[in-house]
PDB file of N, CA and C in Angstrom:
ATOM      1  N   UNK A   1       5.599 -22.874 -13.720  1.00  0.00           N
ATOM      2  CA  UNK A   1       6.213 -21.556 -13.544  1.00  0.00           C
ATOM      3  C   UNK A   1       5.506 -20.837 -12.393  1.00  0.00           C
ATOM      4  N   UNK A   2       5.996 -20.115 -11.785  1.00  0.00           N
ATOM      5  CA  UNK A   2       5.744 -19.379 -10.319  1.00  0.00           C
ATOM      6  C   UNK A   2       5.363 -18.220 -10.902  1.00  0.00           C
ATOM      7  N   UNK A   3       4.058 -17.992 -10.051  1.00  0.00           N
ATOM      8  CA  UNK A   3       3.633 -16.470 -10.506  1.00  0.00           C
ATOM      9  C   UNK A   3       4.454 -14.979 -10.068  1.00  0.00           C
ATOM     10  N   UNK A   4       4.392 -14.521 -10.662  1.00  0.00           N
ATOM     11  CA  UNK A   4       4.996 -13.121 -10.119  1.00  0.00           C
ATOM     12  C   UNK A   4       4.479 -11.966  -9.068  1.00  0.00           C
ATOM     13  N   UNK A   5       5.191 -11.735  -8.472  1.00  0.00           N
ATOM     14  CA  UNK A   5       4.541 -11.472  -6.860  1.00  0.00           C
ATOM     15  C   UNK A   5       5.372  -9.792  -5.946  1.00  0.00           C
ATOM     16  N   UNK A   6       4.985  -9.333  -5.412  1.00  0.00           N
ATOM     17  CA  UNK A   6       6.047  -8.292  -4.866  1.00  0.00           C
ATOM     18  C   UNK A   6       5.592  -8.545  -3.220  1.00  0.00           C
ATOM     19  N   UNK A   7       7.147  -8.633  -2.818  1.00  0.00           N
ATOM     20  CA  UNK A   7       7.006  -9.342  -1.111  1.00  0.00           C
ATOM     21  C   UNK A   7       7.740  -7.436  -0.885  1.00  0.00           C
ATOM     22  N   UNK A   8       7.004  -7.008   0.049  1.00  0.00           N
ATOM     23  CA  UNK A   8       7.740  -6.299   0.865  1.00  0.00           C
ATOM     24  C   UNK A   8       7.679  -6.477   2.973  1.00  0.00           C
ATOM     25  N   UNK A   9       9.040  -6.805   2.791  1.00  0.00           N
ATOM     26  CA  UNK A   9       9.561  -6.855   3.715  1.00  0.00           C
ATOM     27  C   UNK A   9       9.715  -5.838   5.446  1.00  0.00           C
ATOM     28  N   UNK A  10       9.555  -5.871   5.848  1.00  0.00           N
ATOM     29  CA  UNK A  10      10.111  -5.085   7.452  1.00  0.00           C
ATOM     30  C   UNK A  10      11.053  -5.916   8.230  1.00  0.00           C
ATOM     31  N   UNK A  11      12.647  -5.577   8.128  1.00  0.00           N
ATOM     32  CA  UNK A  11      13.323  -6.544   8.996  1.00  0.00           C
ATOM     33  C   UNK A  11      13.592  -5.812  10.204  1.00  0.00           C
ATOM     34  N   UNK A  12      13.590  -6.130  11.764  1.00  0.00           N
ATOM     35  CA  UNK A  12      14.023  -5.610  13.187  1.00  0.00           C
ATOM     36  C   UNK A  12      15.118  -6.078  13.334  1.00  0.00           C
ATOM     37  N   UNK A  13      15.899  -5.421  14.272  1.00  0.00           N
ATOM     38  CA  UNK A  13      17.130  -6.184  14.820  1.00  0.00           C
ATOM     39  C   UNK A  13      18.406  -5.171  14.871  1.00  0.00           C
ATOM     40  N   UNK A  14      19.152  -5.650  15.026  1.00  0.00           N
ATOM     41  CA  UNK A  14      20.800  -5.059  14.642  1.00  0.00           C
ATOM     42  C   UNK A  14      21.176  -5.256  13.035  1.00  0.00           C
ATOM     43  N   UNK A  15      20.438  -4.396  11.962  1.00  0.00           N
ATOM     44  CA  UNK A  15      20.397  -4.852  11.254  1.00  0.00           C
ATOM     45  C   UNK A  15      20.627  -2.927  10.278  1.00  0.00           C
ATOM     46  N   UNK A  16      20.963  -2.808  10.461  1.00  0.00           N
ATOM     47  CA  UNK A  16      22.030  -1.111  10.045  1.00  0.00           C
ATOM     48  C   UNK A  16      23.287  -0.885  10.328  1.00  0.00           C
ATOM     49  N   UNK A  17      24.141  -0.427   9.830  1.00  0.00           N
ATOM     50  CA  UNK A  17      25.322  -0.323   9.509  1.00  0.00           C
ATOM     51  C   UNK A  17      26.628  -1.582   9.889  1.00  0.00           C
ATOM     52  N   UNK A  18      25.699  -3.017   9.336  1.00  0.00           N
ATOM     53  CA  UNK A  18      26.647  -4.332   9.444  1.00  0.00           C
ATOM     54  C   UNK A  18      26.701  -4.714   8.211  1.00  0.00           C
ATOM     55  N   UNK A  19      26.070  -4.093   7.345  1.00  0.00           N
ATOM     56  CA  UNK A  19      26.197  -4.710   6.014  1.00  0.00           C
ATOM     57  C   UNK A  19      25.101  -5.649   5.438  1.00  0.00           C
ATOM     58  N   UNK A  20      23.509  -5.135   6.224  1.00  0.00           N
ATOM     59  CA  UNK A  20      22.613  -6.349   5.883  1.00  0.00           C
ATOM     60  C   UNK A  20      21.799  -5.838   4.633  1.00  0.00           C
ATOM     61  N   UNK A  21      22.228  -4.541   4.087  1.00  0.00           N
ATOM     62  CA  UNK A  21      21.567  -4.068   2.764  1.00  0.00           C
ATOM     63  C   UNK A  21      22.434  -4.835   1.669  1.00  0.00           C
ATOM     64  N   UNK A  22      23.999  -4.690   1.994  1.00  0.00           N
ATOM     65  CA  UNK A  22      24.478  -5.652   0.761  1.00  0.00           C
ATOM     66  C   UNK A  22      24.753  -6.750   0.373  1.00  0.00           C
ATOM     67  N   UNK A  23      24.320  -7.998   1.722  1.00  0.00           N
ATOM     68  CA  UNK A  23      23.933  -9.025   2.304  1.00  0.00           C
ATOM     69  C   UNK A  23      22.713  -9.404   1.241  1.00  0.00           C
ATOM     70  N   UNK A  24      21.460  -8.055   2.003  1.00  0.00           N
ATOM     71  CA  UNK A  24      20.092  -8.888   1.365  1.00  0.00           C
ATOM     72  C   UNK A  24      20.097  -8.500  -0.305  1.00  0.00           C
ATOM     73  N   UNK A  25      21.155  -7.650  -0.999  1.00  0.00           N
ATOM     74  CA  UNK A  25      21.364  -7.630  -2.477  1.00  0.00           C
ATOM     75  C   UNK A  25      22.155  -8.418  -2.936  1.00  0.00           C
ATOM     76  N   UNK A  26      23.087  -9.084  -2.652  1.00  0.00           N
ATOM     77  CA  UNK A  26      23.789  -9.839  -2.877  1.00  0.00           C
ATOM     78  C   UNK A  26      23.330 -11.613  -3.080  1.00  0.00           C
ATOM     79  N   UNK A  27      22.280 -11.804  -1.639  1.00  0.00           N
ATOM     80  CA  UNK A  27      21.476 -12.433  -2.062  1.00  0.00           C
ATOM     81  C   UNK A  27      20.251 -12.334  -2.795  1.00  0.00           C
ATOM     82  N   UNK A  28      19.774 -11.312  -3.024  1.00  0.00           N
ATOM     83  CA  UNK A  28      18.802 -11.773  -4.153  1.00  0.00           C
ATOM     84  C   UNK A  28      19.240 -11.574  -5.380  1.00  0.00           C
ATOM     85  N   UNK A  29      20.559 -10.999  -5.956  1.00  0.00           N
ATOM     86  CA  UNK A  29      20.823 -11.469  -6.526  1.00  0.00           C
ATOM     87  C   UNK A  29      21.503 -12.608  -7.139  1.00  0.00           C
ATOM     88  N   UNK A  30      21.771 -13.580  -6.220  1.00  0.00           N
ATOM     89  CA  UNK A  30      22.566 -14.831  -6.340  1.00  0.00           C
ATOM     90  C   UNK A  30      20.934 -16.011  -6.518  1.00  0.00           C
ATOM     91  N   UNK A  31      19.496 -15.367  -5.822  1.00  0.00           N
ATOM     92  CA  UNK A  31      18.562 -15.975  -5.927  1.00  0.00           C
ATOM     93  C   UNK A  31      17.754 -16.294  -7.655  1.00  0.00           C
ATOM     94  N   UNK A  32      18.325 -15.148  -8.016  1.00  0.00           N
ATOM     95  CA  UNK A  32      18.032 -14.751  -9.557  1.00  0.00           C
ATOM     96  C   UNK A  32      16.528 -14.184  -9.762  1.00  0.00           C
ATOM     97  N   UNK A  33      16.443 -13.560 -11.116  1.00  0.00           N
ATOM     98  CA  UNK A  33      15.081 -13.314 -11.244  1.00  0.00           C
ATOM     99  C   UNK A  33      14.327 -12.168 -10.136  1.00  0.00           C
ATOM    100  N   UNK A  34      14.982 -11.536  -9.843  1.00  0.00           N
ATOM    101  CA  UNK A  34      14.269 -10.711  -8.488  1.00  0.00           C
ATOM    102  C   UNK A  34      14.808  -9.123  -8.365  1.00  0.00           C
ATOM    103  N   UNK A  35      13.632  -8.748  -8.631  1.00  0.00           N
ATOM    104  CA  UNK A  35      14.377  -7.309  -8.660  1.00  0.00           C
ATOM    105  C   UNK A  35      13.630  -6.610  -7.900  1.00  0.00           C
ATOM    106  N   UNK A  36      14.249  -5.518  -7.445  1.00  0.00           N
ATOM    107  CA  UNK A  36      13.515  -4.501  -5.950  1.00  0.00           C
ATOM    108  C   UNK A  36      15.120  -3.463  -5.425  1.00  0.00           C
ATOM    109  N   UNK A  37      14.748  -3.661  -4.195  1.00  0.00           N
ATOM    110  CA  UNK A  37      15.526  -2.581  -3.112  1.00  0.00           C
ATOM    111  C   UNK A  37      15.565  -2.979  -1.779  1.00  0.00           C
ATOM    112  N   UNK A  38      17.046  -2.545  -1.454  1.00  0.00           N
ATOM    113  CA  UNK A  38      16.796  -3.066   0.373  1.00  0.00           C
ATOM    114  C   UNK A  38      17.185  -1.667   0.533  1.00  0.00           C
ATOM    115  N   UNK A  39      16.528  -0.518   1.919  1.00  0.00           N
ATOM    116  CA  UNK A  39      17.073   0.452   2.304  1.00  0.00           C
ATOM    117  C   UNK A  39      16.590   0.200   4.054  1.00  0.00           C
ATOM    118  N   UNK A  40      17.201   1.676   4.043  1.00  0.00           N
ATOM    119  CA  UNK A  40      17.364   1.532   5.386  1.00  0.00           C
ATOM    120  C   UNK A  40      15.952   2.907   5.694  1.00  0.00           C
ATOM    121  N   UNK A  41      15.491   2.431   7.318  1.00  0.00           N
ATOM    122  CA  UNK A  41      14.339   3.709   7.540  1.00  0.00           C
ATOM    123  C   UNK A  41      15.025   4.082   9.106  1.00  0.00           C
ATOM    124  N   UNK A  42      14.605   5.179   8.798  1.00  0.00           N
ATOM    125  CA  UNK A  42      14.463   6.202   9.965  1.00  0.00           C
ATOM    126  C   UNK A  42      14.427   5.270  11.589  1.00  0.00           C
ATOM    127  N   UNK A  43      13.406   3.842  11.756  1.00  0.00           N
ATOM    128  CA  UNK A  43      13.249   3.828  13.012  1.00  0.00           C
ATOM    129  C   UNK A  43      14.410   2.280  13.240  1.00  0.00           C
ATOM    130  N   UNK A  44      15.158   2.002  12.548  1.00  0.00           N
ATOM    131  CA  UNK A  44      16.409   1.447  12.721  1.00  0.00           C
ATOM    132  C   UNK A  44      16.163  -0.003  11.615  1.00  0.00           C
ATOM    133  N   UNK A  45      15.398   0.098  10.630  1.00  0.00           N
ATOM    134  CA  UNK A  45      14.563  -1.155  10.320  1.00  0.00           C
ATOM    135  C   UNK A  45      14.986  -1.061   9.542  1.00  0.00           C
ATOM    136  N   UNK A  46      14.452  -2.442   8.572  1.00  0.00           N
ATOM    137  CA  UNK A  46      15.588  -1.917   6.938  1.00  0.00           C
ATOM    138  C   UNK A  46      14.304  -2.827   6.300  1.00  0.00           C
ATOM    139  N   UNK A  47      13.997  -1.848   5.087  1.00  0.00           N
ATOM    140  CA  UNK A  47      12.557  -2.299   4.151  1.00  0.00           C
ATOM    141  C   UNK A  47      13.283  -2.986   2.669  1.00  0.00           C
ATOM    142  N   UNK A  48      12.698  -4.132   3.038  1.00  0.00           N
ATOM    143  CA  UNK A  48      13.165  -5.007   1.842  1.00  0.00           C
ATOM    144  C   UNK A  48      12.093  -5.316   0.670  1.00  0.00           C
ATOM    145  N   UNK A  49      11.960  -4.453  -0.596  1.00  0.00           N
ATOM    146  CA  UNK A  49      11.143  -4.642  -1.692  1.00  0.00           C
ATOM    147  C   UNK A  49      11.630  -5.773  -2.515  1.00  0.00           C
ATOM    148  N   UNK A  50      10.720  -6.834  -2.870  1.00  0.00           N
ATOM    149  CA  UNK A  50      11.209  -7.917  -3.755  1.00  0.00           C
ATOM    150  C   UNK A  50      10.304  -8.002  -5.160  1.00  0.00           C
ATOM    151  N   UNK A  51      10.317  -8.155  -6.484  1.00  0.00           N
ATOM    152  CA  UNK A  51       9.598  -8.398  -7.336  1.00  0.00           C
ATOM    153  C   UNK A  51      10.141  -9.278  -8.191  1.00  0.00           C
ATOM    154  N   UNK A  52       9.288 -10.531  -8.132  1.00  0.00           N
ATOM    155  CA  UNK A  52       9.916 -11.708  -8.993  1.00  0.00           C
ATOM    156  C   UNK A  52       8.742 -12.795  -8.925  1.00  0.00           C
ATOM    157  N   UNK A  53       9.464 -14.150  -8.861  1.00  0.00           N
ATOM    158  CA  UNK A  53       8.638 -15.446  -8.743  1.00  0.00           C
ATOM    159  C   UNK A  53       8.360 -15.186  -7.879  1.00  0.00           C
ATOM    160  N   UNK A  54       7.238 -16.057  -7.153  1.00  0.00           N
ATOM    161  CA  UNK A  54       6.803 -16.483  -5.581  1.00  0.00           C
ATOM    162  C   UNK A  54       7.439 -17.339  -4.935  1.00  0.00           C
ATOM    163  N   UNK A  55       8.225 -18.300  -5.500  1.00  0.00           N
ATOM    164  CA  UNK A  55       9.207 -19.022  -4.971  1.00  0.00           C
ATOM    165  C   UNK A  55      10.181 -18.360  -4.561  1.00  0.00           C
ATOM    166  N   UNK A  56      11.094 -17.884  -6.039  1.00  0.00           N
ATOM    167  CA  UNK A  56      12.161 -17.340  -5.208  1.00  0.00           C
ATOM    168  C   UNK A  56      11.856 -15.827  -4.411  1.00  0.00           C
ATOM    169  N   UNK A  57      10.775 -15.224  -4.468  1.00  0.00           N
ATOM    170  CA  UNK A  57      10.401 -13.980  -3.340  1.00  0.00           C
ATOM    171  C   UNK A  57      10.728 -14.577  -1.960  1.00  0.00           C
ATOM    172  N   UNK A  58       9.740 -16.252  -1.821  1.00  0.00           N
ATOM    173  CA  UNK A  58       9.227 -16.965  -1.083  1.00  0.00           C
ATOM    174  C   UNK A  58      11.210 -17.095   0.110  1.00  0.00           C
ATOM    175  N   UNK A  59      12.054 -17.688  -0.639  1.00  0.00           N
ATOM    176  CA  UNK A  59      13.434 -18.088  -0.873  1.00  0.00           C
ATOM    177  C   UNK A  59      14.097 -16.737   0.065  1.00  0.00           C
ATOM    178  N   UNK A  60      14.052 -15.720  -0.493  1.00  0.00           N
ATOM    179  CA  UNK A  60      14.637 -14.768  -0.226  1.00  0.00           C
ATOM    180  C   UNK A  60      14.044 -14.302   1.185  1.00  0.00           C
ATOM    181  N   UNK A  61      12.501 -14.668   1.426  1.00  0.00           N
ATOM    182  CA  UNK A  61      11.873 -14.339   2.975  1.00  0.00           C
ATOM    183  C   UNK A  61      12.784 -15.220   3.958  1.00  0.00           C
ATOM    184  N   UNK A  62      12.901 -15.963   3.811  1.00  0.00           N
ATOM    185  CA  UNK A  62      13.664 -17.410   4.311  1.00  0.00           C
ATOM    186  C   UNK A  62      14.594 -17.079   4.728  1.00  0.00           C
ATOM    187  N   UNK A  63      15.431 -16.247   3.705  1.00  0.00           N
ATOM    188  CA  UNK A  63      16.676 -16.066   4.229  1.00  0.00           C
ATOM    189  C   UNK A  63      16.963 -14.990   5.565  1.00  0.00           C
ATOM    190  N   UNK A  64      15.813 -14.202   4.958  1.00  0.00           N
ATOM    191  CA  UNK A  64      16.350 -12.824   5.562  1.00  0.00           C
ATOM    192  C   UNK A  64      15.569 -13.305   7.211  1.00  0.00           C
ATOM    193  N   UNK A  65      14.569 -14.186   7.178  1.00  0.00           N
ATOM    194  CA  UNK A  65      14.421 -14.718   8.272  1.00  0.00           C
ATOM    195  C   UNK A  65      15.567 -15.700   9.348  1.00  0.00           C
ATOM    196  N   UNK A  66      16.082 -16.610   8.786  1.00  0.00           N
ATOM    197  CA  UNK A  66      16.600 -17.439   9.297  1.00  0.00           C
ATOM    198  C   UNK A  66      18.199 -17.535   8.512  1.00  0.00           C
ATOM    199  N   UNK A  67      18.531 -16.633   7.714  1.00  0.00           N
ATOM    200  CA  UNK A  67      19.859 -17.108   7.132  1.00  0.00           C
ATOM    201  C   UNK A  67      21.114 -16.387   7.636  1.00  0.00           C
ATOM    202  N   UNK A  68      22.001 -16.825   7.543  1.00  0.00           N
ATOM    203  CA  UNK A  68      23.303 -16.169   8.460  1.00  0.00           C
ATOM    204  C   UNK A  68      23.937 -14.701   7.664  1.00  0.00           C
ATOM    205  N   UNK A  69      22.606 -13.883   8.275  1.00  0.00           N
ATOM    206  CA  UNK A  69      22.839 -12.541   7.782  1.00  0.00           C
ATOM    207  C   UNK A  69      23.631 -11.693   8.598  1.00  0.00           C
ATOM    208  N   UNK A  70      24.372 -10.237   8.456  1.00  0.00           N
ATOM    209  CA  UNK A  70      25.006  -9.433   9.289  1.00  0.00           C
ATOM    210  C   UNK A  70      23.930  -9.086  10.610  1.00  0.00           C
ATOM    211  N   UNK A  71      24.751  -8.745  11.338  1.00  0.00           N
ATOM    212  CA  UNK A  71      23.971  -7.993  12.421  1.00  0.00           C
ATOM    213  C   UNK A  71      22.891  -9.434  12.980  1.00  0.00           C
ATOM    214  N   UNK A  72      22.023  -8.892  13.391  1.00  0.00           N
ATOM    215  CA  UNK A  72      21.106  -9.718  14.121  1.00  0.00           C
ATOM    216  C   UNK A  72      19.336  -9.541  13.935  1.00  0.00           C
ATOM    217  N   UNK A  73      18.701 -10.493  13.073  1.00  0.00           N
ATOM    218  CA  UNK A  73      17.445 -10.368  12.925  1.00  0.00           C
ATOM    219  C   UNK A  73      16.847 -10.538  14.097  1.00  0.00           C
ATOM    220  N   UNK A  74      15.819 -10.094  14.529  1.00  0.00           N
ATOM    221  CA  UNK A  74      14.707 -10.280  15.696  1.00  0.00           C
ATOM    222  C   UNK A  74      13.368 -10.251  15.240  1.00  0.00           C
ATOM    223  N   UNK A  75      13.250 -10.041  13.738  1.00  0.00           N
ATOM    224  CA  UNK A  75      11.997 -10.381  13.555  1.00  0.00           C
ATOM    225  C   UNK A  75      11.732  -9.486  11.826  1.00  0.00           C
ATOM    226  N   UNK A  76      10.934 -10.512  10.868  1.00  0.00           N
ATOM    227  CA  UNK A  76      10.537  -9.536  10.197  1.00  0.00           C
ATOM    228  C   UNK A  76       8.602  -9.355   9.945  1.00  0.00           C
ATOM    229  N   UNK A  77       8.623  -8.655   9.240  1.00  0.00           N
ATOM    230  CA  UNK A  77       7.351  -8.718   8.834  1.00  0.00           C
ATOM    231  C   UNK A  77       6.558  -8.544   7.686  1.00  0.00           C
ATOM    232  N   UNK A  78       5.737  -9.180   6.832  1.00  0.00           N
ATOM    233  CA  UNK A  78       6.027  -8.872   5.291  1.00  0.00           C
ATOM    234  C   UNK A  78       4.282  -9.222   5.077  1.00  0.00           C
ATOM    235  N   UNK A  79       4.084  -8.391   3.567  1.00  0.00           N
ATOM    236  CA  UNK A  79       2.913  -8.506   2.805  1.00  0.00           C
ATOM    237  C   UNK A  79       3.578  -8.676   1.558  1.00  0.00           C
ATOM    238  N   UNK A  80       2.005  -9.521   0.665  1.00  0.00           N
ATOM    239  CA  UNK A  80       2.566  -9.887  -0.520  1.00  0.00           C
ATOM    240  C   UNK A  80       1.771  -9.134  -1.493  1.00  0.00           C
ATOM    241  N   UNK A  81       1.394  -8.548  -2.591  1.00  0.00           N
ATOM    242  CA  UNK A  81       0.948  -7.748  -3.370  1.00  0.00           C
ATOM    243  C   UNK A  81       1.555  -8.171  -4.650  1.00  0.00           C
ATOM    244  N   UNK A  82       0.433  -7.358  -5.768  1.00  0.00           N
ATOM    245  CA  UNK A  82       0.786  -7.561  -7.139  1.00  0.00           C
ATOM    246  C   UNK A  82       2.145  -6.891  -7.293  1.00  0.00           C
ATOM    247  N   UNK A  83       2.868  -7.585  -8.107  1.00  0.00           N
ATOM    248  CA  UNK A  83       3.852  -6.488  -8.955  1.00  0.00           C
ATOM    249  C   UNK A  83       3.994  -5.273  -9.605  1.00  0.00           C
ATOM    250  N   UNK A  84       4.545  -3.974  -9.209  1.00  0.00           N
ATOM    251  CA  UNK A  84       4.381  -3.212  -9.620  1.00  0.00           C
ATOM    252  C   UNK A  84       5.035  -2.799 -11.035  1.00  0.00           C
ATOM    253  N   UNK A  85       6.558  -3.273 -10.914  1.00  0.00           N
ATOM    254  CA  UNK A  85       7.163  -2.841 -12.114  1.00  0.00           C
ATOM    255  C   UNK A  85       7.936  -1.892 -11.505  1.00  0.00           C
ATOM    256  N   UNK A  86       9.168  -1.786 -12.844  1.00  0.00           N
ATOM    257  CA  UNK A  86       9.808  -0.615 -12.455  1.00  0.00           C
ATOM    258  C   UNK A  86      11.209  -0.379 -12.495  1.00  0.00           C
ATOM    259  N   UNK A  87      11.538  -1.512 -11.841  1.00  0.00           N
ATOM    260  CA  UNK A  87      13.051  -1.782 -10.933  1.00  0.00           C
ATOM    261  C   UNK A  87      13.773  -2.575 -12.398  1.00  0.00           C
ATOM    262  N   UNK A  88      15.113  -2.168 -12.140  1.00  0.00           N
ATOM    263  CA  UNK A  88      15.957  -3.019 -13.414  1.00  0.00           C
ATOM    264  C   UNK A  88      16.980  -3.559 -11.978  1.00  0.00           C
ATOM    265  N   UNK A  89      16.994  -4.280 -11.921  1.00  0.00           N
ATOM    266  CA  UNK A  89      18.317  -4.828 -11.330  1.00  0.00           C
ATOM    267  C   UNK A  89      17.509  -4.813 -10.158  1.00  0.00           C
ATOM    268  N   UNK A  90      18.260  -5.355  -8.579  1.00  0.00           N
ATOM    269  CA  UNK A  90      18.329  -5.199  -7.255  1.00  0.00           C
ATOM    270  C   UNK A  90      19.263  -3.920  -6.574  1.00  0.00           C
ATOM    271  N   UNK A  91      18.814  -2.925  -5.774  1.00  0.00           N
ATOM    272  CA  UNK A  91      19.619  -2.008  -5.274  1.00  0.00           C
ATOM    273  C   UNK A  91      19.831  -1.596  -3.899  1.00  0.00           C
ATOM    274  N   UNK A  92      20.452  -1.098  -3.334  1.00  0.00           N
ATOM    275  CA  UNK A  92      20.572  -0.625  -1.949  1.00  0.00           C
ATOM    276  C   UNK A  92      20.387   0.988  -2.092  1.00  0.00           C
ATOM    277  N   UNK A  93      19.329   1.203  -1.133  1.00  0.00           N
ATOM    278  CA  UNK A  93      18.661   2.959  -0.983  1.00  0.00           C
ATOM    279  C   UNK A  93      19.489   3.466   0.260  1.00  0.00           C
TER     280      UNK A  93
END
């Protein structure tokens, strides 16, 4: 069993108003087991909170790196930390 882990995310790119918040909820929830938030910030970036396995956290970095998401990634950037708790489901802020 995979330990439980919270990945938060920084994605760059063309990645606001194409649909990559209900993209990256849609996939984590199709990843299972993973609950958090994708929103959007102020400097055009979109902060992706994950809390689940380390695999599938691991799964979901992957995607949002390299998977055929809206708009256009150019880069993300992420730390991994304990789990905080909290979240029921996956949501868009």
């Amino acid at each position: 069993m995979s330990e439980e882990i919270r990945l938060t995310a920084w994605v760059r790119g063309r990645v606001q108003g194409v649909g990559f918040r209900w993209w990256t909820r849609a996939t984590a929830l199709e990843t299972g087991g993973l609950s958090g938030y994708a929103s959007n910030l102020d400097d055009g970036r979109v902060q992706v909170v994950a809390e689940g396995p380390r695999d599938r956290c691991e799964q979901l970095l992957d995607w949002l790196r390299d998977g055929d998401t809206p708009g256009h990634v150019t880069g993300v950037t992420e730390i991994w930390g304990a789990p905080r708790g909290g979240y029921q489901g996956f949501h868009i802020r």
